[in-house]
PDB file of N, CA and C in Angstrom:
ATOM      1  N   UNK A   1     110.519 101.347 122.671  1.00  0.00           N
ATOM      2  CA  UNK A   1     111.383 102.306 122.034  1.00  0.00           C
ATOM      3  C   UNK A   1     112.814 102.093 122.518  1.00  0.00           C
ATOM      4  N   UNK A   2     113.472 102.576 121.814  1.00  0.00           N
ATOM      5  CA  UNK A   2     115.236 102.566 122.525  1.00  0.00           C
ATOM      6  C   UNK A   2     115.557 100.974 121.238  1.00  0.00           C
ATOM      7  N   UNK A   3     114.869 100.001 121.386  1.00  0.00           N
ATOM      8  CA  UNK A   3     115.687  98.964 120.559  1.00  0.00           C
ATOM      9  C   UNK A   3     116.041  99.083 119.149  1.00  0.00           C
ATOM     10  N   UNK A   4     117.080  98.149 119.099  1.00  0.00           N
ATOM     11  CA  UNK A   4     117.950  98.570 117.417  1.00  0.00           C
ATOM     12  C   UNK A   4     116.590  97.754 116.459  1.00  0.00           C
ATOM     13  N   UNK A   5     115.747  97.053 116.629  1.00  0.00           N
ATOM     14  CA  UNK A   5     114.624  96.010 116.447  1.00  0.00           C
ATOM     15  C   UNK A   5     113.344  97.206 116.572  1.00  0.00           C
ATOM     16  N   UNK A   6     113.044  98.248 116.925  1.00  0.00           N
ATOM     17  CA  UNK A   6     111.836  98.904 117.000  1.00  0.00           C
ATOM     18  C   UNK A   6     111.702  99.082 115.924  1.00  0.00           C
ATOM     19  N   UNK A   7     112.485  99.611 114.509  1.00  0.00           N
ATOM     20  CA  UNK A   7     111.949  99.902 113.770  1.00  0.00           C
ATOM     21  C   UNK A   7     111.442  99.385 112.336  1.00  0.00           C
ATOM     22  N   UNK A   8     112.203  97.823 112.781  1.00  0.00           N
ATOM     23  CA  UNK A   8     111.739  96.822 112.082  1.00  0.00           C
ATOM     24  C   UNK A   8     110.361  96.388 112.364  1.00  0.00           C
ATOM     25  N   UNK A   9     109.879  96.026 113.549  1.00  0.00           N
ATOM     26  CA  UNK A   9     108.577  95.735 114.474  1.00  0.00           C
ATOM     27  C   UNK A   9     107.921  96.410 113.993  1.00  0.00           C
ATOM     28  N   UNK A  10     108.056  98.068 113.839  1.00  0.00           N
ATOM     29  CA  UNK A  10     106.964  98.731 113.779  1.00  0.00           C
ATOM     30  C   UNK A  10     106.691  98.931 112.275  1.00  0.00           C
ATOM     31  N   UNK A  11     107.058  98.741 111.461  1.00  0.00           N
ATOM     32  CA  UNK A  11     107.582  98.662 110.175  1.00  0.00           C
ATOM     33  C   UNK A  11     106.673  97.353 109.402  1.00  0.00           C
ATOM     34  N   UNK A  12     106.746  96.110 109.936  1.00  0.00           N
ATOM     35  CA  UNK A  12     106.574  95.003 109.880  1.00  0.00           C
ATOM     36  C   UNK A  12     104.837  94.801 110.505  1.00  0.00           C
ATOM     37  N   UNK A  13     104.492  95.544 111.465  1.00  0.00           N
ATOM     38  CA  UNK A  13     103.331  95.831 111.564  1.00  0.00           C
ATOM     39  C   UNK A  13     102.084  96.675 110.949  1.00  0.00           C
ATOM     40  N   UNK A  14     103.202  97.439 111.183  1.00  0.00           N
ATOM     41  CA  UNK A  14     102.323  98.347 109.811  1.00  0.00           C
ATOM     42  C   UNK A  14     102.043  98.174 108.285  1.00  0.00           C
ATOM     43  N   UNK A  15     102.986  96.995 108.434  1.00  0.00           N
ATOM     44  CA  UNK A  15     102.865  96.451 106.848  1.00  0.00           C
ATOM     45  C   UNK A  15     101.176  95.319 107.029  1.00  0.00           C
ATOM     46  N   UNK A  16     101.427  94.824 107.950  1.00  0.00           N
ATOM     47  CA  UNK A  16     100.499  93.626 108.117  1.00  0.00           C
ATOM     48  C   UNK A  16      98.849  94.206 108.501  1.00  0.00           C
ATOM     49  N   UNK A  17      99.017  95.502 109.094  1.00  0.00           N
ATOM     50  CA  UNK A  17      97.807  96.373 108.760  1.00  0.00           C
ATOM     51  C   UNK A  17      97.489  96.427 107.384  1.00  0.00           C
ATOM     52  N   UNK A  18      97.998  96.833 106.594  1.00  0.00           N
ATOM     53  CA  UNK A  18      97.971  98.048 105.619  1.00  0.00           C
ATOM     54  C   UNK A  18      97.625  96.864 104.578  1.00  0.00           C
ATOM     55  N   UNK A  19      98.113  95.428 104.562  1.00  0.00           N
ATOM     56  CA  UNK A  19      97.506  94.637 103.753  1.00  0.00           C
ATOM     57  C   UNK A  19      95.916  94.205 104.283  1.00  0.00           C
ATOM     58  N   UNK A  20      95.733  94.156 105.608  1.00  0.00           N
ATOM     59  CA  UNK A  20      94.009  94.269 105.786  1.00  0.00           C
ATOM     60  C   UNK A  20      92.916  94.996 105.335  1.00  0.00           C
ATOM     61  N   UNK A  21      93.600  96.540 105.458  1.00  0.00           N
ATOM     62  CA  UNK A  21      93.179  98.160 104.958  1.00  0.00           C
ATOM     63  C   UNK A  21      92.789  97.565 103.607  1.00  0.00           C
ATOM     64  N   UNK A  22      93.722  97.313 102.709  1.00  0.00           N
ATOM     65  CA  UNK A  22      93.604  97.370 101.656  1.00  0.00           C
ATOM     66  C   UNK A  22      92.961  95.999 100.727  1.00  0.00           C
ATOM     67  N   UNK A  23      92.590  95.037 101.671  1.00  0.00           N
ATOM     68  CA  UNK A  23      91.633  94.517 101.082  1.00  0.00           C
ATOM     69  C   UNK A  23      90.105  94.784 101.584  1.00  0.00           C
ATOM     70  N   UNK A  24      90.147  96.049 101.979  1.00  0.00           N
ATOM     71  CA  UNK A  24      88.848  96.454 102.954  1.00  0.00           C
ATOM     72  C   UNK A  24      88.342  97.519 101.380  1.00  0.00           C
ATOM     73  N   UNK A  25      89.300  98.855 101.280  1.00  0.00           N
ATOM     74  CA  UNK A  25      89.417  99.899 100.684  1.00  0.00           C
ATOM     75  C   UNK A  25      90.599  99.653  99.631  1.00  0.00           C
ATOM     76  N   UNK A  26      89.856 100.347  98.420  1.00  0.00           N
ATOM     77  CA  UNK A  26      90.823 100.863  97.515  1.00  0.00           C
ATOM     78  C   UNK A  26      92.224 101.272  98.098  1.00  0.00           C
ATOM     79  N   UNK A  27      93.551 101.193  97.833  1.00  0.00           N
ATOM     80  CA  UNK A  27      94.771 101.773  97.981  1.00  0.00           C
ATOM     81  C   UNK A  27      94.816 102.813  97.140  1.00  0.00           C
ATOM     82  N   UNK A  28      95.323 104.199  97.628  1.00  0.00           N
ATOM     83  CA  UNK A  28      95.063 105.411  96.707  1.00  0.00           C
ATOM     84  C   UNK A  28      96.325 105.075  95.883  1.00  0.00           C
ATOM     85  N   UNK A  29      96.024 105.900  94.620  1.00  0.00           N
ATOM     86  CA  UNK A  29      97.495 105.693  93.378  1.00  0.00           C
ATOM     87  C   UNK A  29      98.365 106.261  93.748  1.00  0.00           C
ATOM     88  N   UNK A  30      98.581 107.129  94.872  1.00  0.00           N
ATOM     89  CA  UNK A  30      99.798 107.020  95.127  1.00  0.00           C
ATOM     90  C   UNK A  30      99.976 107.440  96.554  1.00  0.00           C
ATOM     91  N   UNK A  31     100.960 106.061  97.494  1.00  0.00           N
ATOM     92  CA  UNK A  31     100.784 105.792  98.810  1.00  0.00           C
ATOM     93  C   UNK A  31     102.154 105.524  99.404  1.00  0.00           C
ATOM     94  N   UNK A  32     102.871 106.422  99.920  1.00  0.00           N
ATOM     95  CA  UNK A  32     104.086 106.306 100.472  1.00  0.00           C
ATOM     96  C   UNK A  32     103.927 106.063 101.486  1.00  0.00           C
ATOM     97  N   UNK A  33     104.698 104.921 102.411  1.00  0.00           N
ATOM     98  CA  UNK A  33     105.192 105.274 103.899  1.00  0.00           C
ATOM     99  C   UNK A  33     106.358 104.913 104.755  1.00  0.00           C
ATOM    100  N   UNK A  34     106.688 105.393 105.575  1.00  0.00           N
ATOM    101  CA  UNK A  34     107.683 104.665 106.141  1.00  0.00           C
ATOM    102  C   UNK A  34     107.451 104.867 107.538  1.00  0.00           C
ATOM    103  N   UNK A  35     107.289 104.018 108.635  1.00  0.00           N
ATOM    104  CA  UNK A  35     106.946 103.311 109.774  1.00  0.00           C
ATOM    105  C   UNK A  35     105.732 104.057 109.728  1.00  0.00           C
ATOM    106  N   UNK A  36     104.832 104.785 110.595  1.00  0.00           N
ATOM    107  CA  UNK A  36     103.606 105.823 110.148  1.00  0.00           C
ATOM    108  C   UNK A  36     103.062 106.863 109.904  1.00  0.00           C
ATOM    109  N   UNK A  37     104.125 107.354 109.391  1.00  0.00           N
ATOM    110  CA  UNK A  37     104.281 108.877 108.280  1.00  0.00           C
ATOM    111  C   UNK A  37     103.724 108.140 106.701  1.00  0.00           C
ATOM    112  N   UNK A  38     102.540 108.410 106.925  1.00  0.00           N
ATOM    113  CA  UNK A  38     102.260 108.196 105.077  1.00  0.00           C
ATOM    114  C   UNK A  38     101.704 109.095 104.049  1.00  0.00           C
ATOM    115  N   UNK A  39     102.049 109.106 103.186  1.00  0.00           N
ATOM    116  CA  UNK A  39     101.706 110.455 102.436  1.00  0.00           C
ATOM    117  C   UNK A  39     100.972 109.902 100.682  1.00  0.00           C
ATOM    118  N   UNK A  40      99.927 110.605 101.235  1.00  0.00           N
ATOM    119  CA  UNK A  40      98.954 109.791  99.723  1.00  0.00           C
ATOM    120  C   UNK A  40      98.902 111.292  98.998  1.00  0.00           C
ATOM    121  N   UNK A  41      98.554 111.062  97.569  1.00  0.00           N
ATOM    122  CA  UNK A  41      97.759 111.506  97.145  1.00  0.00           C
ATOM    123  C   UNK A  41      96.106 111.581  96.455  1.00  0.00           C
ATOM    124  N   UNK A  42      95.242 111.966  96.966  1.00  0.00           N
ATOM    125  CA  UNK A  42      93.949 112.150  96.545  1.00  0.00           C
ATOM    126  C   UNK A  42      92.799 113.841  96.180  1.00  0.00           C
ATOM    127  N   UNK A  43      92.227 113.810  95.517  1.00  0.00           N
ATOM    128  CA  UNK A  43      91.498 115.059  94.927  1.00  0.00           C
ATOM    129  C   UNK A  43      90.289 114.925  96.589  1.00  0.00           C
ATOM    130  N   UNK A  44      89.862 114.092  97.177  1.00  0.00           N
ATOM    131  CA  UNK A  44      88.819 113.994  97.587  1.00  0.00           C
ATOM    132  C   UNK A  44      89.096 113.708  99.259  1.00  0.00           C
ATOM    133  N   UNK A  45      88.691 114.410 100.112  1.00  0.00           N
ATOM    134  CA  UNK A  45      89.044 114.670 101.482  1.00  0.00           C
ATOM    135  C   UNK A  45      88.318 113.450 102.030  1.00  0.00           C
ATOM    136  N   UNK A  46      87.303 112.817 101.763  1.00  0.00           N
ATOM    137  CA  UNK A  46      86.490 111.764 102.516  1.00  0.00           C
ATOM    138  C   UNK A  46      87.122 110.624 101.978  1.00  0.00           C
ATOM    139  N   UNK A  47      87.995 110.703 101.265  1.00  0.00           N
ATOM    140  CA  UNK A  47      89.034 109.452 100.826  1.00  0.00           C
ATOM    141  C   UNK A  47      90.114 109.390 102.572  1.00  0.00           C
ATOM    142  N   UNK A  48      90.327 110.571 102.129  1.00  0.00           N
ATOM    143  CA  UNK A  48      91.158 110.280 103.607  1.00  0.00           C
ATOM    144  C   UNK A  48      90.695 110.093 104.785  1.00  0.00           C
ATOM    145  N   UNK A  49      89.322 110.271 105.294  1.00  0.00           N
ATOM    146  CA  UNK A  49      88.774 110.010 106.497  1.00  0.00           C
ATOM    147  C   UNK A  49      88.361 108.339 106.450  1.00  0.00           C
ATOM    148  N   UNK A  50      88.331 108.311 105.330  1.00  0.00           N
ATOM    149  CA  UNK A  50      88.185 106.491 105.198  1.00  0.00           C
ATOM    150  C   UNK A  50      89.271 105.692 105.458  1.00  0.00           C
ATOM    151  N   UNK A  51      90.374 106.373 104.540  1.00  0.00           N
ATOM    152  CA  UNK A  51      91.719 105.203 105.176  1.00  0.00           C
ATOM    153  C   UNK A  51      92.204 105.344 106.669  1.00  0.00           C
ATOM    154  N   UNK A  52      92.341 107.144 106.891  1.00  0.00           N
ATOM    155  CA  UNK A  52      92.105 107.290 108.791  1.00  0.00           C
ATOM    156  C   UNK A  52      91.718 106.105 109.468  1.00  0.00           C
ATOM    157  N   UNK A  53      90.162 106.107 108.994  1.00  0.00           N
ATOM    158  CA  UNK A  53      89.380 105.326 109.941  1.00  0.00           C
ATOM    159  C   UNK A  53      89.540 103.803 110.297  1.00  0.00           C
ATOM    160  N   UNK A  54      90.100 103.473 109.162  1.00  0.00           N
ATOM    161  CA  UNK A  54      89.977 102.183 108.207  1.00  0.00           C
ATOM    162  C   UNK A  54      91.503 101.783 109.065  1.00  0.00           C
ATOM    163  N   UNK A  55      92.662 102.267 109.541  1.00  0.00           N
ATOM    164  CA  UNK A  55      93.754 102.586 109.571  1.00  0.00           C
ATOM    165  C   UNK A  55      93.618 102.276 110.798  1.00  0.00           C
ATOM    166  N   UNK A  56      92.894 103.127 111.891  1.00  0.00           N
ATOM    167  CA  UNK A  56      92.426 103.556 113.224  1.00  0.00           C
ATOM    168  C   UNK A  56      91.836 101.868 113.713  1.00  0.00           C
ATOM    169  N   UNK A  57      91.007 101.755 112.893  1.00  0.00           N
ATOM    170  CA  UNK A  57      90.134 100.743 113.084  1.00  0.00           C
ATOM    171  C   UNK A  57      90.759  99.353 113.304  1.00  0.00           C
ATOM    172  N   UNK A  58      91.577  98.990 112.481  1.00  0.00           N
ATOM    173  CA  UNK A  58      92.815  98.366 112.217  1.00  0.00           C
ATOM    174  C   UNK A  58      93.547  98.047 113.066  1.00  0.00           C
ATOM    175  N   UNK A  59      94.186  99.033 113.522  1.00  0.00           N
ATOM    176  CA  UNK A  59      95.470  99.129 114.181  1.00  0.00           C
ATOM    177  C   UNK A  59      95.122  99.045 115.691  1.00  0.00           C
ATOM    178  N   UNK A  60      94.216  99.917 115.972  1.00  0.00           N
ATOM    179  CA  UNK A  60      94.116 100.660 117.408  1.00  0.00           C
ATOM    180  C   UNK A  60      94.956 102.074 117.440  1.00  0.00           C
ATOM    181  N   UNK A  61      95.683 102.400 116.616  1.00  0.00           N
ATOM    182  CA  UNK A  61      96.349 103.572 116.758  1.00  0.00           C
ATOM    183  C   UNK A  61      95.575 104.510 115.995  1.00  0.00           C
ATOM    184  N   UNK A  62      96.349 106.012 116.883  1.00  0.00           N
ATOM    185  CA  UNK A  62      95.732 107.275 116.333  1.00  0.00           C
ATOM    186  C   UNK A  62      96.486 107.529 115.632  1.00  0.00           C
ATOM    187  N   UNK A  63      95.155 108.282 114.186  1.00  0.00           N
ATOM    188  CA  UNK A  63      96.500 109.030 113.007  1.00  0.00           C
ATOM    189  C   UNK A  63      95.704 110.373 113.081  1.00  0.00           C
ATOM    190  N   UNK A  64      96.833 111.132 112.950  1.00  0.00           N
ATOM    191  CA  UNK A  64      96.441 112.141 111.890  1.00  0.00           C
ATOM    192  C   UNK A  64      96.766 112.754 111.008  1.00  0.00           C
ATOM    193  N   UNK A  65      95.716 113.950 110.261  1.00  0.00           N
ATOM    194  CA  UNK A  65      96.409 114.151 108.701  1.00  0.00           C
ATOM    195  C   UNK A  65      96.897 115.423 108.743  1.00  0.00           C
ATOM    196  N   UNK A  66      97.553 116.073 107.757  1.00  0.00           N
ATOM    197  CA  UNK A  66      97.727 117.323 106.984  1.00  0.00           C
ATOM    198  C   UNK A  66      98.246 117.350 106.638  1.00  0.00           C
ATOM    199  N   UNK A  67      97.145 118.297 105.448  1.00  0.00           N
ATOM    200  CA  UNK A  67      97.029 118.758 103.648  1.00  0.00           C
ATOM    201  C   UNK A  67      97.860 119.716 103.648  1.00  0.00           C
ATOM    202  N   UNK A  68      97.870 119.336 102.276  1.00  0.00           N
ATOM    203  CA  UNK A  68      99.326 120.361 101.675  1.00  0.00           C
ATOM    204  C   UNK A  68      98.632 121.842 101.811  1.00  0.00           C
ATOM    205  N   UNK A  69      99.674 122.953 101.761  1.00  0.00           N
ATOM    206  CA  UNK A  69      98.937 123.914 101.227  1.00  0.00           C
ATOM    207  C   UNK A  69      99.871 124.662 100.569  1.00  0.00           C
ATOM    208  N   UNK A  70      99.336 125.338  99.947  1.00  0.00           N
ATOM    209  CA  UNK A  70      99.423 125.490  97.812  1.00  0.00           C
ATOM    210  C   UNK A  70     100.330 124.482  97.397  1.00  0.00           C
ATOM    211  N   UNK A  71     100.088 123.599  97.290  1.00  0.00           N
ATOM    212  CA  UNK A  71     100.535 122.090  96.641  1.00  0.00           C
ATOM    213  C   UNK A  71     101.901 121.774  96.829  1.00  0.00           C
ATOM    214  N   UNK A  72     102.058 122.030  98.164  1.00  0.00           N
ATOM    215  CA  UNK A  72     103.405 121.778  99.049  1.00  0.00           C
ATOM    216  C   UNK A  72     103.060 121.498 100.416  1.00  0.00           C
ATOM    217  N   UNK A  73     103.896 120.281 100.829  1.00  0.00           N
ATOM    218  CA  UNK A  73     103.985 119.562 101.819  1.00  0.00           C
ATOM    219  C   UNK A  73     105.182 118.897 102.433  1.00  0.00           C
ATOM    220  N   UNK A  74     105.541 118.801 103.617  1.00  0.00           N
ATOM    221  CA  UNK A  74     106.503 118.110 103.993  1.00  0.00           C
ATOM    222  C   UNK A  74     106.110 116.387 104.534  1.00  0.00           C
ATOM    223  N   UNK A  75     107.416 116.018 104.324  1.00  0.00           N
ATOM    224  CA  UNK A  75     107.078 114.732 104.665  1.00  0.00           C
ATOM    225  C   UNK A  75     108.250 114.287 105.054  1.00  0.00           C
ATOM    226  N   UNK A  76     108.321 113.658 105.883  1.00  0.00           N
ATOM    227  CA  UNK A  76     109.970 113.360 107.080  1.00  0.00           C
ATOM    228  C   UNK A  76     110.472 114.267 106.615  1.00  0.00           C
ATOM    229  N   UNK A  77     111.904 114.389 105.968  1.00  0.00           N
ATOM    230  CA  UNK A  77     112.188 115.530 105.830  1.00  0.00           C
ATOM    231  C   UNK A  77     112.805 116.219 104.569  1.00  0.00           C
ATOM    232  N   UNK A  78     111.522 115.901 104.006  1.00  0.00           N
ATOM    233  CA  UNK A  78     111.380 116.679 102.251  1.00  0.00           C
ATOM    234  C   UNK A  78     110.697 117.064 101.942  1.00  0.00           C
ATOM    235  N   UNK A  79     110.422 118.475 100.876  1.00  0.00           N
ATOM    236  CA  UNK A  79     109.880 119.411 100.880  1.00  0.00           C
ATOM    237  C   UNK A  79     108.930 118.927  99.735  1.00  0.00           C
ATOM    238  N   UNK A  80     107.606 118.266  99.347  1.00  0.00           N
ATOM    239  CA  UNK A  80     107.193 117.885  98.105  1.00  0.00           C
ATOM    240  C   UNK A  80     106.434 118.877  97.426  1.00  0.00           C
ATOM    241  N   UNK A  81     106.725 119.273  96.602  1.00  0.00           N
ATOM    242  CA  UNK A  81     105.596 120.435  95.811  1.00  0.00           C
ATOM    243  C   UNK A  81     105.080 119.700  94.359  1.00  0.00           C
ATOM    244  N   UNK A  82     103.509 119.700  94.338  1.00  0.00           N
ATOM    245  CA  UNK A  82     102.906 119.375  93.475  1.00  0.00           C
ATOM    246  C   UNK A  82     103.078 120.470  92.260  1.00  0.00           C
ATOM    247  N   UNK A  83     103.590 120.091  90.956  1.00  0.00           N
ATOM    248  CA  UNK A  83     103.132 120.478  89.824  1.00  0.00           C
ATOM    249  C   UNK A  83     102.199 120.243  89.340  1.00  0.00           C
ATOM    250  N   UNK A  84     101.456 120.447  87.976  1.00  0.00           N
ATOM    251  CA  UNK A  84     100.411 120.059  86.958  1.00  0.00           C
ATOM    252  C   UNK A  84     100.574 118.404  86.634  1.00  0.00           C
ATOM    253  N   UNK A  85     101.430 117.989  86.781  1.00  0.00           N
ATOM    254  CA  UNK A  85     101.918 116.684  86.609  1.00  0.00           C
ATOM    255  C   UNK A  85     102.901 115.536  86.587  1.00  0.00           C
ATOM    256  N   UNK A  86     102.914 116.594  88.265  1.00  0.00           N
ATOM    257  CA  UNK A  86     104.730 115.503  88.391  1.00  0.00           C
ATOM    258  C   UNK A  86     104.923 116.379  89.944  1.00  0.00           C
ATOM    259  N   UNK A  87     105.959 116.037  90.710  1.00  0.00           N
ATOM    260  CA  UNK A  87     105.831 116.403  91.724  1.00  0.00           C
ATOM    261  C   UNK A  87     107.409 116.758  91.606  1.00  0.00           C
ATOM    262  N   UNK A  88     107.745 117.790  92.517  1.00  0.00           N
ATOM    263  CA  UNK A  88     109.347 117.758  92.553  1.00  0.00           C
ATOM    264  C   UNK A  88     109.822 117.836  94.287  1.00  0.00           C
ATOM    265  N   UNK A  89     110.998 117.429  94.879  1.00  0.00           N
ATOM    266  CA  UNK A  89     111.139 117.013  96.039  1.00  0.00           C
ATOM    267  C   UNK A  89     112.225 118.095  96.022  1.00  0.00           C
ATOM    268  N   UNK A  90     113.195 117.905  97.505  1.00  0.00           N
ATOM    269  CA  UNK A  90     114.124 118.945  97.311  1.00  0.00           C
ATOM    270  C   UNK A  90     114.385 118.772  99.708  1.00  0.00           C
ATOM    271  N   UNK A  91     115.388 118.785  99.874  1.00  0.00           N
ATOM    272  CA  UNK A  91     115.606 118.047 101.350  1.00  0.00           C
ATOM    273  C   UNK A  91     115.341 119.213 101.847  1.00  0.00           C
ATOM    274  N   UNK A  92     114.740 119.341 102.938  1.00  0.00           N
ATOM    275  CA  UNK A  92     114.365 120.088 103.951  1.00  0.00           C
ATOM    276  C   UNK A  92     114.692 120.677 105.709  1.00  0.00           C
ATOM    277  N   UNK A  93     115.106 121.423 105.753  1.00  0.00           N
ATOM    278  CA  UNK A  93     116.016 121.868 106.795  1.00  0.00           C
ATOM    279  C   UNK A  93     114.751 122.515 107.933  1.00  0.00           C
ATOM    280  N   UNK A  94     114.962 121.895 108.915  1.00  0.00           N
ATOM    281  CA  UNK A  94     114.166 122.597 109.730  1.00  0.00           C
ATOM    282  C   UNK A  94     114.310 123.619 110.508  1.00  0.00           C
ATOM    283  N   UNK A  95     113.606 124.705 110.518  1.00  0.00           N
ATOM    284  CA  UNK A  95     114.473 126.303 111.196  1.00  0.00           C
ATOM    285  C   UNK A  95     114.845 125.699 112.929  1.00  0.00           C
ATOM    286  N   UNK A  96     114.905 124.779 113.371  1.00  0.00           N
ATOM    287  CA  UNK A  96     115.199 124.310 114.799  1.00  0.00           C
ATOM    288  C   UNK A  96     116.513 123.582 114.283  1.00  0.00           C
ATOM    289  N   UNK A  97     116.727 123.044 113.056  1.00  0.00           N
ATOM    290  CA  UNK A  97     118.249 122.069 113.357  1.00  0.00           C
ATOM    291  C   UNK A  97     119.421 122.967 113.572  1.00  0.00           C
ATOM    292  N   UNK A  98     120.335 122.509 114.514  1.00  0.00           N
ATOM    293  CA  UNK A  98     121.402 123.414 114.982  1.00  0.00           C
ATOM    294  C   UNK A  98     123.013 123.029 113.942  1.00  0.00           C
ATOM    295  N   UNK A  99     123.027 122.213 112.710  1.00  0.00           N
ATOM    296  CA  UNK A  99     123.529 122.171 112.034  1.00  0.00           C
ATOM    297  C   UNK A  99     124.502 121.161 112.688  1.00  0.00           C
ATOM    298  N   UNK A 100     124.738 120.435 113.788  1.00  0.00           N
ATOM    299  CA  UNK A 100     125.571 119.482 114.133  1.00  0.00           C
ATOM    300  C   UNK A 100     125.194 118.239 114.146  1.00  0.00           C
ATOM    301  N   UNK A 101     126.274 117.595 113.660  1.00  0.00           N
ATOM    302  CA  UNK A 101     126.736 116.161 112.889  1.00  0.00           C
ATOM    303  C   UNK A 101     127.346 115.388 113.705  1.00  0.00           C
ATOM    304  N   UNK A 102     126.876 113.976 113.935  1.00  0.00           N
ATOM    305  CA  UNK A 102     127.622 113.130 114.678  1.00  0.00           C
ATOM    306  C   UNK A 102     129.314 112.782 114.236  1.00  0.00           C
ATOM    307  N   UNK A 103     130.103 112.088 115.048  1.00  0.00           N
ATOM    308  CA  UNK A 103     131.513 111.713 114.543  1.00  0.00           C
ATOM    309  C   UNK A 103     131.448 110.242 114.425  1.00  0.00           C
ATOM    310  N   UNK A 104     131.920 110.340 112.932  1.00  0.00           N
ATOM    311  CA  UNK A 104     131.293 109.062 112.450  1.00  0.00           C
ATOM    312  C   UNK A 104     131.942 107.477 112.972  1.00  0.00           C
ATOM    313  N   UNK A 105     132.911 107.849 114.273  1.00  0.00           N
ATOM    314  CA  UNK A 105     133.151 106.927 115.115  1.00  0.00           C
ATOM    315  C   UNK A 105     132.464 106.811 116.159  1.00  0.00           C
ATOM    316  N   UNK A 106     131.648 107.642 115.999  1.00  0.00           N
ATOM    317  CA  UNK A 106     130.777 107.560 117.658  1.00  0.00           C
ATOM    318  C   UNK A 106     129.892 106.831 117.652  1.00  0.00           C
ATOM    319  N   UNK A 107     129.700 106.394 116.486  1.00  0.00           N
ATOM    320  CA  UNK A 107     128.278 105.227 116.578  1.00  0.00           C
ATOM    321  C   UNK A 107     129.011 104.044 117.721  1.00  0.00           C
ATOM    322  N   UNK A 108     129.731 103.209 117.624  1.00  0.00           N
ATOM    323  CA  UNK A 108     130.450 102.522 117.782  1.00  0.00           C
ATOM    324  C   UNK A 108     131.491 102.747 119.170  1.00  0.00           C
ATOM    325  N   UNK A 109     131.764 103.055 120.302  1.00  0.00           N
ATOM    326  CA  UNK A 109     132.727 102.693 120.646  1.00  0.00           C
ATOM    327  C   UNK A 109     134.429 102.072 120.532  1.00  0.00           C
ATOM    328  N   UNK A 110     135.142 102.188 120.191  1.00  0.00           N
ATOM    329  CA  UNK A 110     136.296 101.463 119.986  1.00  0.00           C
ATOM    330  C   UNK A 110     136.591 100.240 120.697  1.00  0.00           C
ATOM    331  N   UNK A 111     136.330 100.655 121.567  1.00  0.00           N
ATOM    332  CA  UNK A 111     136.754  99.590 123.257  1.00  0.00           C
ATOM    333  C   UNK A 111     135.629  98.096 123.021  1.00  0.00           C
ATOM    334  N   UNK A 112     134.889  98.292 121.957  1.00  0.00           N
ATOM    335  CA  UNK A 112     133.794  97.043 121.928  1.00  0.00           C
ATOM    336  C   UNK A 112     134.314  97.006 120.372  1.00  0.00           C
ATOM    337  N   UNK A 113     134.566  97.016 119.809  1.00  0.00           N
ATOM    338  CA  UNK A 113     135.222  97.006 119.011  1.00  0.00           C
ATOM    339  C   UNK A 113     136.351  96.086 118.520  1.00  0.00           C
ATOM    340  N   UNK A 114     137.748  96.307 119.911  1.00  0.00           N
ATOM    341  CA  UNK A 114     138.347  95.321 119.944  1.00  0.00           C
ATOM    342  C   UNK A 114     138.554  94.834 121.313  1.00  0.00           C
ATOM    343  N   UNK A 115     137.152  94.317 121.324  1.00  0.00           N
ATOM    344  CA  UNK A 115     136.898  92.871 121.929  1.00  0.00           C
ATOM    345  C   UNK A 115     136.716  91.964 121.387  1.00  0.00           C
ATOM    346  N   UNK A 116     137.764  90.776 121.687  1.00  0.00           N
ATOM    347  CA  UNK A 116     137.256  89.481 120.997  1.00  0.00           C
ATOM    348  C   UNK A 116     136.459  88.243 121.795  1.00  0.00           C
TER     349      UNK A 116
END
């Protein structure tokens, strides 16, 4: 953790799982992820203890799940609510964020900056 490279690695691994998974098991119709936050949709709960496992099995890493409830869910940090046939999103504020914003020079240093 800490490297500018972790989240490529982990990213890049999880990709190279997820093509094993999925010549093991069906890929559900619809399978988001980004590093290992993934968010499927399925009607059938033993669908998900299969890719879990399948995932688990795989990797060596622990996952776990949770279901929406009343056809809303978060996911990093968006609010997804299932309709009859379509889903609608909408960004999500967490009652802990304290509303402060980095200065968009602070990524950076100056002093490394102009070094040549």
């Amino acid at each position: 953790m800490g490297s500018p490279l972790g989240v490529l690695f982990a990213n890049f691994y999880m990709g190279c799982i997820e093509e094993e998974v999925f010549n093991k098991i069906e890929k559900p119709k619809i399978y988001c992820r980004y590093i290992d936050d993934i968010f499927i949709e399925t009607t059938c709960s033993e669908d998900i203890e299969v890719l879990k496992n399948c995932l688990q099995d795989t990797s060596g890493l622990t996952f776990t799940v949770e279901n929406s409830i009343e056809g809303s869910m978060l996911f990093l940090d968006i609010l997804v609510k299932q309709k009859q046939d379509h889903f609608t999103t909408s960004v999500h504020v967490k009652p802990t964020n304290p509303g402060h914003c980095l200065y968009g020079k602070s990524e950076c240093p100056q002093r490394y900056k102009d070094y040549h």
